[in-house]
Protein backbone atom coordinates (compact mmCIF):
# COMPACT_ATOMS: atom_id res chain seq x y z
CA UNK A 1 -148.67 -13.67 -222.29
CA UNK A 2 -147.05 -10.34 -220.74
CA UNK A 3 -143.21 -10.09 -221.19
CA UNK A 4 -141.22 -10.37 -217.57
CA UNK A 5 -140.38 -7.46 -215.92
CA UNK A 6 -136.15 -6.84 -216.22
CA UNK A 7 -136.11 -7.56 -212.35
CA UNK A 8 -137.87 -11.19 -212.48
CA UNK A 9 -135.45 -11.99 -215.15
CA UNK A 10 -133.06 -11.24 -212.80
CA UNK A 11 -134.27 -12.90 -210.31
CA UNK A 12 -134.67 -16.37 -212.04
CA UNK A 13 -131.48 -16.19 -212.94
CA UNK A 14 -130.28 -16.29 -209.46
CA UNK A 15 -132.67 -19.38 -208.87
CA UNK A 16 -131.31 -20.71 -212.01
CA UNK A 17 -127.65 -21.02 -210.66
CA UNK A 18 -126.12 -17.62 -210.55
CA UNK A 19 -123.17 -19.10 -208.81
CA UNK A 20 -122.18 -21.49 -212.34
CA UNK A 21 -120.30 -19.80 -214.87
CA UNK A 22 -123.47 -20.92 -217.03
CA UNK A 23 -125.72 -18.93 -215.34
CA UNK A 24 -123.39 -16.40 -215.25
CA UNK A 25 -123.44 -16.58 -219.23
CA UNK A 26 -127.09 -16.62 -219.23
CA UNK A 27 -127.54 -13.78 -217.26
CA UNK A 28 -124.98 -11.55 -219.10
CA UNK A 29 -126.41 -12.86 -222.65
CA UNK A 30 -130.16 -11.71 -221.03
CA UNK A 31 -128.93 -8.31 -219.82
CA UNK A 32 -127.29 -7.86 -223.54
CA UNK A 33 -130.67 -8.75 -225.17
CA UNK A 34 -132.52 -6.41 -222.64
CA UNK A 35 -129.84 -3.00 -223.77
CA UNK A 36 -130.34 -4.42 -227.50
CA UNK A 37 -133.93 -4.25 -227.67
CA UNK A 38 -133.72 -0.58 -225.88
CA UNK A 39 -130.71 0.96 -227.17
CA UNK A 40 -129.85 -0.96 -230.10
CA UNK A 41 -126.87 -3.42 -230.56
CA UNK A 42 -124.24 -0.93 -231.01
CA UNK A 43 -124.83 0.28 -227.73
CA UNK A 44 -125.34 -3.27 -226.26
CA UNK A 45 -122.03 -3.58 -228.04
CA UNK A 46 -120.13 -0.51 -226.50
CA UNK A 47 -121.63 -1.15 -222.71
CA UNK A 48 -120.20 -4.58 -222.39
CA UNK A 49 -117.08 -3.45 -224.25
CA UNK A 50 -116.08 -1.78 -221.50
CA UNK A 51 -115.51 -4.88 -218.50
CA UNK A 52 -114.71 -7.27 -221.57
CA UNK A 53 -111.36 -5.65 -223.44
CA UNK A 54 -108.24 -5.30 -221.83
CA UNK A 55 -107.46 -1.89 -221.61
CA UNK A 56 -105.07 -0.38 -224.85
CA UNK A 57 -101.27 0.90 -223.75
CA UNK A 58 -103.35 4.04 -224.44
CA UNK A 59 -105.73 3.57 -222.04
CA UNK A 60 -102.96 2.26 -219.34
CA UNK A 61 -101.29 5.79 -219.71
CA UNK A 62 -104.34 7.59 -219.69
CA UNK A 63 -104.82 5.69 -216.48
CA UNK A 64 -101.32 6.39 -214.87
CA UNK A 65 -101.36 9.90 -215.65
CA UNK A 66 -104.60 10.63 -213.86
CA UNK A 67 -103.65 9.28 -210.78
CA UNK A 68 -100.45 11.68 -211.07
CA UNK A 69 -102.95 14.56 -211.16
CA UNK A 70 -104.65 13.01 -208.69
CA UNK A 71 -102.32 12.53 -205.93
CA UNK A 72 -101.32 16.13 -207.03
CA UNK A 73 -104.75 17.07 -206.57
CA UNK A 74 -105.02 15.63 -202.45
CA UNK A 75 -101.61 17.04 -202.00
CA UNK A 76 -102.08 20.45 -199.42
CA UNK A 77 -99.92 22.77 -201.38
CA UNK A 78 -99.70 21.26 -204.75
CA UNK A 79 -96.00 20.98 -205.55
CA UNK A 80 -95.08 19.48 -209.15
CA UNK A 81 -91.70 19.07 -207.87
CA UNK A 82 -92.33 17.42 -204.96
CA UNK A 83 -94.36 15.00 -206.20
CA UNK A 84 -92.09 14.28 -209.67
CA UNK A 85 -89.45 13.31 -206.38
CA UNK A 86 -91.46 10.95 -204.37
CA UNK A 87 -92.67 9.10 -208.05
CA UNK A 88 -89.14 9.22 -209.36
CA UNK A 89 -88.46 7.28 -205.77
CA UNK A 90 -91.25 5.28 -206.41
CA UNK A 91 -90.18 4.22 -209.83
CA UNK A 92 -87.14 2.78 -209.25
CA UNK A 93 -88.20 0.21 -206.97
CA UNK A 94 -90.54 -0.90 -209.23
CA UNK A 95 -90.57 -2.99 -212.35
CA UNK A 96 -91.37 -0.96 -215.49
CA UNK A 97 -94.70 -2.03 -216.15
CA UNK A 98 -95.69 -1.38 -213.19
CA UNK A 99 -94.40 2.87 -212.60
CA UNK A 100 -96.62 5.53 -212.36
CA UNK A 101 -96.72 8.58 -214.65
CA UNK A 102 -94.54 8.21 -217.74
CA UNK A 103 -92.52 5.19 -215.89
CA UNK A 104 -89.22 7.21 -215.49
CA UNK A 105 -86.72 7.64 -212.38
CA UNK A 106 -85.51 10.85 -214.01
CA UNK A 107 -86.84 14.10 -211.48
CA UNK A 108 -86.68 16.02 -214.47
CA UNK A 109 -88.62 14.11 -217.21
CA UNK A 110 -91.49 13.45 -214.57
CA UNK A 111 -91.90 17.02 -213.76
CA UNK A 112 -91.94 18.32 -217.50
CA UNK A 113 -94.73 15.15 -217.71
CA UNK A 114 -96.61 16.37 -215.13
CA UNK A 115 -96.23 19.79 -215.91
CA UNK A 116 -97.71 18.67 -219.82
CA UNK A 117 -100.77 17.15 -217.92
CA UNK A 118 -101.59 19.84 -215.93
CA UNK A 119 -102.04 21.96 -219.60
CA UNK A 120 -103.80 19.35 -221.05
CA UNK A 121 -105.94 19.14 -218.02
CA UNK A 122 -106.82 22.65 -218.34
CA UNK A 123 -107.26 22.81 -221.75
CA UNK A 124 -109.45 20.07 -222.10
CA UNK A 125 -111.31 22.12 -219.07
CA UNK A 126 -111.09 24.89 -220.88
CA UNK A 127 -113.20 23.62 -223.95
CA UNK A 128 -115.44 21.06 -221.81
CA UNK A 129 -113.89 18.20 -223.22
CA UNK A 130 -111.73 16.64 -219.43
CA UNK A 131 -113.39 13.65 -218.06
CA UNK A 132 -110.29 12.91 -215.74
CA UNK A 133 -109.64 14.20 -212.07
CA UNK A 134 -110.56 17.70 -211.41
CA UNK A 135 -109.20 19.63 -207.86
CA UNK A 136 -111.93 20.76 -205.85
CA UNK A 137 -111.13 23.56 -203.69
CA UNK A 138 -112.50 23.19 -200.29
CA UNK A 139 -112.91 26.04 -197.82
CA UNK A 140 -113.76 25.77 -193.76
């Protein structure tokens, strides 16, 4: 008796009641099984990680700061200034768990954070180690 193929597997599951949260179960404990057998548990363990943990306050900030750079990035003449105003504006009509950058209303601090990302953005680029946002010059 042949193994099935990854895509009938797949496909019985639908059959089998996708739509339940126990063949949702089923399906995600197949599809760990399947990575196991090819790439090892730790792996397995890693992929699914990533959808099933919160993210860390580390993460969050990582998060916040490059969508600073990245609305920076989209801007036509990137301004630091400019766009430390506009978030400062931002921030104080929201709740602090919910402001962008380094969550303060201060037009100073958020340009000296911005400012900080830019160099680490660069650096990182620098030594091929940036996985964030990167500004792509476009010419007509």
């Amino acid at each position: 008796m042949t193994a099935p193929r990854p895509n009938d597997i797949f496909r019985n599951l639908w059959s089998e009641g996708m739509d339940s949260i126990g063949g949702c179960k089923k399906a995600a404990l197949d599809l760990f099984i399947e990575i196991e057998k090819h790439h090892g548990e730790k792996t397995a363990r890693a992929i699914f990680a990533m959808w099933g943990t919160p993210p860390t306050k580390a993460r969050i900030a990582t998060i916040k700061n490059w969508g600073l750079l990245s609305r920076l990035d989209i801007m036509s003449e990137p301004n630091v200034q400019q766009l430390a105003r506009e978030v400062a504006e931002e921030n104080k009509k929201l709740p602090r768990s919910q402001r962008r950058g380094a969550g303060s209303t201060s037009v100073i601090a958020l340009e000296k954070h911005i400012r900080r990302q830019i160099d680490e953005r660069k650096e990182k680029l620098a030594n091929r180690t940036w996985c964030g946002p990167v500004r792509v010059k476009v010419r007509f």
